[in-house]
N, C-alpha and C. Protein backbone atom coordinates (compact mmCIF):
# COMPACT_ATOMS: atom_id res chain seq x y z
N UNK A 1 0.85 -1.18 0.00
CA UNK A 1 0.00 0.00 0.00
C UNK A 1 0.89 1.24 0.00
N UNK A 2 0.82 2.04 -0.94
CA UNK A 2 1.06 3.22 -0.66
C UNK A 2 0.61 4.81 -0.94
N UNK A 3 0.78 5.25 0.56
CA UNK A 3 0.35 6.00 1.09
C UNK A 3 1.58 7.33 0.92
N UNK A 4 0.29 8.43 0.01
CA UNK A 4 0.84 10.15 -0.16
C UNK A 4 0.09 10.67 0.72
N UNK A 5 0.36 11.98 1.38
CA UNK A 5 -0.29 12.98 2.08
C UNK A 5 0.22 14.32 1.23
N UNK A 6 -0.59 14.61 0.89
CA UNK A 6 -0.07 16.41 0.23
C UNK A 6 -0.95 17.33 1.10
N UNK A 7 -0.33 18.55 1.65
CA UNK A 7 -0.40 19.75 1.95
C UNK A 7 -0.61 20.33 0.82
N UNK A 8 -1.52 21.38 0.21
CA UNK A 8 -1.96 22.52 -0.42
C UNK A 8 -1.79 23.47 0.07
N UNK A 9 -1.13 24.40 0.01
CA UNK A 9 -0.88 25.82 0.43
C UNK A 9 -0.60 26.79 -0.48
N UNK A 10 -0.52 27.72 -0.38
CA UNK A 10 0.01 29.00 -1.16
C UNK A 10 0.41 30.19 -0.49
N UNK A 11 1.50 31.26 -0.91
CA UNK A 11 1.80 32.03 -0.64
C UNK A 11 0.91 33.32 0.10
N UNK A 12 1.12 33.68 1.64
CA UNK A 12 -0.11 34.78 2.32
C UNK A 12 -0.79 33.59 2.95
N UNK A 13 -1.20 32.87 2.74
CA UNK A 13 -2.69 31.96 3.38
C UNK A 13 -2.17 31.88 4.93
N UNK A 14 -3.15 32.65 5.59
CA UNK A 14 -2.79 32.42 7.03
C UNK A 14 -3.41 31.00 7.86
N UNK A 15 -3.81 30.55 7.14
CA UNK A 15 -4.60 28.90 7.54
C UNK A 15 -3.69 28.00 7.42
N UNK A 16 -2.81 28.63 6.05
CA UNK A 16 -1.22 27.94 5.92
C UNK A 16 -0.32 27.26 6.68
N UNK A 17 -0.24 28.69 7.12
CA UNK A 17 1.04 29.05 8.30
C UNK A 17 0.59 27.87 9.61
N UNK A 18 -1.10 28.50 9.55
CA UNK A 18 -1.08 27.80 11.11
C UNK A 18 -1.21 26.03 11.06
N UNK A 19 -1.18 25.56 10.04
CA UNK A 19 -1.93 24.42 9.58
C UNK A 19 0.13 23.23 9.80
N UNK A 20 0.89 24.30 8.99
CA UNK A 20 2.12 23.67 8.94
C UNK A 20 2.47 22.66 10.68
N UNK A 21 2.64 23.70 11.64
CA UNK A 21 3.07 22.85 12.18
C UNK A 21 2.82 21.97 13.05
N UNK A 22 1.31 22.36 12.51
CA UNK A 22 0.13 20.57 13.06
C UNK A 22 0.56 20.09 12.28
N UNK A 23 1.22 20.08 10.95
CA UNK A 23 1.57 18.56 10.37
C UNK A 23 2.88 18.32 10.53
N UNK A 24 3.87 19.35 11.25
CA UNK A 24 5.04 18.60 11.14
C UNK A 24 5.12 18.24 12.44
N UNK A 25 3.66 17.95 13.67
CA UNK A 25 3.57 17.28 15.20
C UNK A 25 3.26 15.95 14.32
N UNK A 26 2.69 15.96 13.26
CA UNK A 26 1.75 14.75 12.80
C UNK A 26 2.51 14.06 12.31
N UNK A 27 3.58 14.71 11.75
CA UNK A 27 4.58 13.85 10.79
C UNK A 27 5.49 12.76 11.48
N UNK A 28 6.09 13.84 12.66
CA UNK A 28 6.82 13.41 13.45
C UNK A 28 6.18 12.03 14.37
N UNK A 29 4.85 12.14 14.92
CA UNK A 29 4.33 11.16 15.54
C UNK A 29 3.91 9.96 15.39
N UNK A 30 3.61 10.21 13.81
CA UNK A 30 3.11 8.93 12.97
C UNK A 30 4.19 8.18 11.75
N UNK A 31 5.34 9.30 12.00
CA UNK A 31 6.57 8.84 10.68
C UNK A 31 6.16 8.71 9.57
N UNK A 32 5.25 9.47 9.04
CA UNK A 32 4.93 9.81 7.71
C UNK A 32 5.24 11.52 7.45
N UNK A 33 5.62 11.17 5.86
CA UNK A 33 5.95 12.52 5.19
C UNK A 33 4.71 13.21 4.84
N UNK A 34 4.80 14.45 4.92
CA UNK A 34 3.37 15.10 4.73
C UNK A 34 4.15 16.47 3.72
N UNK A 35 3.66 16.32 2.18
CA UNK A 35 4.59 16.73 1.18
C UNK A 35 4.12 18.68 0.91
N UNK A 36 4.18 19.41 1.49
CA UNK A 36 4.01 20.59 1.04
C UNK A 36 4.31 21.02 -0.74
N UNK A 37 3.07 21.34 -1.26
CA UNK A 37 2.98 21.63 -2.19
C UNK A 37 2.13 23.45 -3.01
N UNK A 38 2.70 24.26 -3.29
CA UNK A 38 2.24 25.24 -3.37
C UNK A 38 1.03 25.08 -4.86
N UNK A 39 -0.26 25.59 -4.22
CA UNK A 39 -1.02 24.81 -5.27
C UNK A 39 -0.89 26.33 -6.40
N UNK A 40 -0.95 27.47 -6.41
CA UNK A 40 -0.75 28.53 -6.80
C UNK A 40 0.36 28.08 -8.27
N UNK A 41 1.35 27.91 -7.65
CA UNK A 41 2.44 27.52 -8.17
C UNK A 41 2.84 26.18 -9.47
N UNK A 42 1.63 25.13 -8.60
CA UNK A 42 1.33 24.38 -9.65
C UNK A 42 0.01 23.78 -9.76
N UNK A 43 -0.53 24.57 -10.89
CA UNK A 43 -1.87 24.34 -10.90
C UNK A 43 -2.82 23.22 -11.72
N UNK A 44 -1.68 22.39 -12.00
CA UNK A 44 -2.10 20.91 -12.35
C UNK A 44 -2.97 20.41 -11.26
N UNK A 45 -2.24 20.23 -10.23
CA UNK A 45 -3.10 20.11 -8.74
C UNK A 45 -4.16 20.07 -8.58
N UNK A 46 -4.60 21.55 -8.63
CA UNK A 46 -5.99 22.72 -8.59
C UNK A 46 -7.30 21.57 -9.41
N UNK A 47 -6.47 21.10 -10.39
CA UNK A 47 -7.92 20.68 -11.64
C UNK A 47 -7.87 18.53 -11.42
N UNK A 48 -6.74 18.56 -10.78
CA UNK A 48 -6.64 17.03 -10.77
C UNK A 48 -7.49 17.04 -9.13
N UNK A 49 -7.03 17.56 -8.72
CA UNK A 49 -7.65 17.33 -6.89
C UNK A 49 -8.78 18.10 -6.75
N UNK A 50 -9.30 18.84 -7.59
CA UNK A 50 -10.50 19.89 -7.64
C UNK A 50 -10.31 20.70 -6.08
N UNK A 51 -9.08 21.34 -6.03
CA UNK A 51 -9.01 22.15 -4.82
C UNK A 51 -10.21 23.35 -4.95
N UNK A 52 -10.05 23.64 -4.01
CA UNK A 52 -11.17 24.96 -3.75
C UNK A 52 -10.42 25.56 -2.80
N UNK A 53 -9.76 25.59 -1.92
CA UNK A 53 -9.46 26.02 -0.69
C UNK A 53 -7.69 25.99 -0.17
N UNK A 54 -7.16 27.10 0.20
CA UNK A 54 -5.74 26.85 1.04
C UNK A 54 -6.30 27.04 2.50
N UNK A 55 -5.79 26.22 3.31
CA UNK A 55 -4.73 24.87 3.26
C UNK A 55 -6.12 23.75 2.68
N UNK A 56 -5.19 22.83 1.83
CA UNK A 56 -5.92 21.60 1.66
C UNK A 56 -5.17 20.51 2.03
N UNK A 57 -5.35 19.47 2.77
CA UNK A 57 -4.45 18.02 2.90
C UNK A 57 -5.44 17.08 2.32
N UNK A 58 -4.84 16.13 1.27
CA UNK A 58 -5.12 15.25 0.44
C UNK A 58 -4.50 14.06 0.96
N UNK A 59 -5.50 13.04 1.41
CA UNK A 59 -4.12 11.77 1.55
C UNK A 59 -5.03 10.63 0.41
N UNK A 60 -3.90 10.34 0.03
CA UNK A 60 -3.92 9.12 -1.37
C UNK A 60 -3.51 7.75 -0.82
N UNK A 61 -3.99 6.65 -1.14
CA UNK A 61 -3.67 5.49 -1.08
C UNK A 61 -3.40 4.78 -2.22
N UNK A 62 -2.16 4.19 -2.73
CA UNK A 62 -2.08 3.85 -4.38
C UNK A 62 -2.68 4.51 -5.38
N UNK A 63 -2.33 5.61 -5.37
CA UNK A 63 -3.01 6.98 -5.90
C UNK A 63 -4.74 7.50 -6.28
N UNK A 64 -5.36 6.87 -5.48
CA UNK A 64 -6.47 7.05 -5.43
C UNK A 64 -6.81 7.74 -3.99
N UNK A 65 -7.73 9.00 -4.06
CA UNK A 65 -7.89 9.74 -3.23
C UNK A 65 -9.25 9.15 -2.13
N UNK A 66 -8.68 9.27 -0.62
CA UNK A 66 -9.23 8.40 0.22
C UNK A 66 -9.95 9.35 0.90
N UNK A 67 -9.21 10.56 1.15
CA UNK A 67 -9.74 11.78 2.12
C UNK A 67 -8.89 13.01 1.51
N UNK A 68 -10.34 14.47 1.64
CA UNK A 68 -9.70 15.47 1.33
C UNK A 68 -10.07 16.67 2.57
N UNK A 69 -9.23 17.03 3.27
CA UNK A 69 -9.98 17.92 4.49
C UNK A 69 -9.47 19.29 3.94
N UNK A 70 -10.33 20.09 3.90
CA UNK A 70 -9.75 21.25 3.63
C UNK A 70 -10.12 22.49 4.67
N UNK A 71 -9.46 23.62 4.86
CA UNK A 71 -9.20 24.25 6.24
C UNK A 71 -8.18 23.90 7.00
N UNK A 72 -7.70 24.55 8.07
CA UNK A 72 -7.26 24.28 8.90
C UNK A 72 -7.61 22.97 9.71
N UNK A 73 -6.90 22.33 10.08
CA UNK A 73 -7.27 20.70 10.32
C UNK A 73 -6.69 20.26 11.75
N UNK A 74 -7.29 20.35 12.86
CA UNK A 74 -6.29 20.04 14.35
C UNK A 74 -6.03 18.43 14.18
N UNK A 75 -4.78 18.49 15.07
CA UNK A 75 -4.17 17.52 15.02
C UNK A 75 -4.93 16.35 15.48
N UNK A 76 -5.48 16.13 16.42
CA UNK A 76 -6.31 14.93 16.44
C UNK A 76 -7.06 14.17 15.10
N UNK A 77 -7.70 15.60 14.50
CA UNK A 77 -8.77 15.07 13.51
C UNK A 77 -7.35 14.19 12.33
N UNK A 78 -6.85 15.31 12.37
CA UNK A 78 -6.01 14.35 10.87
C UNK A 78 -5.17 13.32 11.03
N UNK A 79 -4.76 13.28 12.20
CA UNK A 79 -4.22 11.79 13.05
C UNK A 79 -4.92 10.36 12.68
N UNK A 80 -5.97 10.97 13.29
CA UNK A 80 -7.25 9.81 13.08
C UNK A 80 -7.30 9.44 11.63
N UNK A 81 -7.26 11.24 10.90
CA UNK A 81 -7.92 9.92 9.13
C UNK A 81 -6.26 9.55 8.68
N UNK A 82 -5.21 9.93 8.74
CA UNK A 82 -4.11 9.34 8.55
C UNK A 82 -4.27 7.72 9.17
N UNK A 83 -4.19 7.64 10.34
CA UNK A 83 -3.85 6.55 10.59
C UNK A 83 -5.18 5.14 9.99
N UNK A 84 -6.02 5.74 9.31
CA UNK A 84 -7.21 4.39 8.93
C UNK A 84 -6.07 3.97 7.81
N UNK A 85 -5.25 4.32 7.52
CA UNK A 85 -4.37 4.20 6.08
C UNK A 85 -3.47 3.77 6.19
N UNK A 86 -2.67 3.31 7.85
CA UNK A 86 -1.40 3.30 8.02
C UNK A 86 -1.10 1.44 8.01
């Protein structure tokens, strides 16, 4: 099985900022990479993941999309849907 997590962010987004380092408590706790990606920047993303929103976290399982939370996301909640995947 494998398992992506992408971060959506973009440049200014203050949901961004605050969102980062709930995932690098999350990263660290669960030993998964959680891939920061500026969706602005590349907007292949935008039309493949149908973003709407910064911050977005996407987690993929063999590249099929399992969960998309978008907003700011506390650490419990995204713990939980990370780990149905782990």
């Amino acid at each position: 099985m494998d398992l992506i997590i992408y971060h959506f962010t973009q440049e200014g987004c203050m949901g961004c900022e605050e969102q980062e380092p709930i995932n690098q408590e999350v990263s660290a706790a669960l030993k998964v990479p959680i891939v920061d990606i500026d969706a602005v920047k590349n907007p292949e993303y935008i039309r493949r993941y149908r973003l709407r929103v910064t911050p977005t976290i996407v987690i993929l399982v063999d590249d099929e999309v399992k969960e998309k939370l978008e907003g700011v996301i506390h650490r419990e909640e995204l713990e939980a849907a990370i780990r149905k995947y782990l």
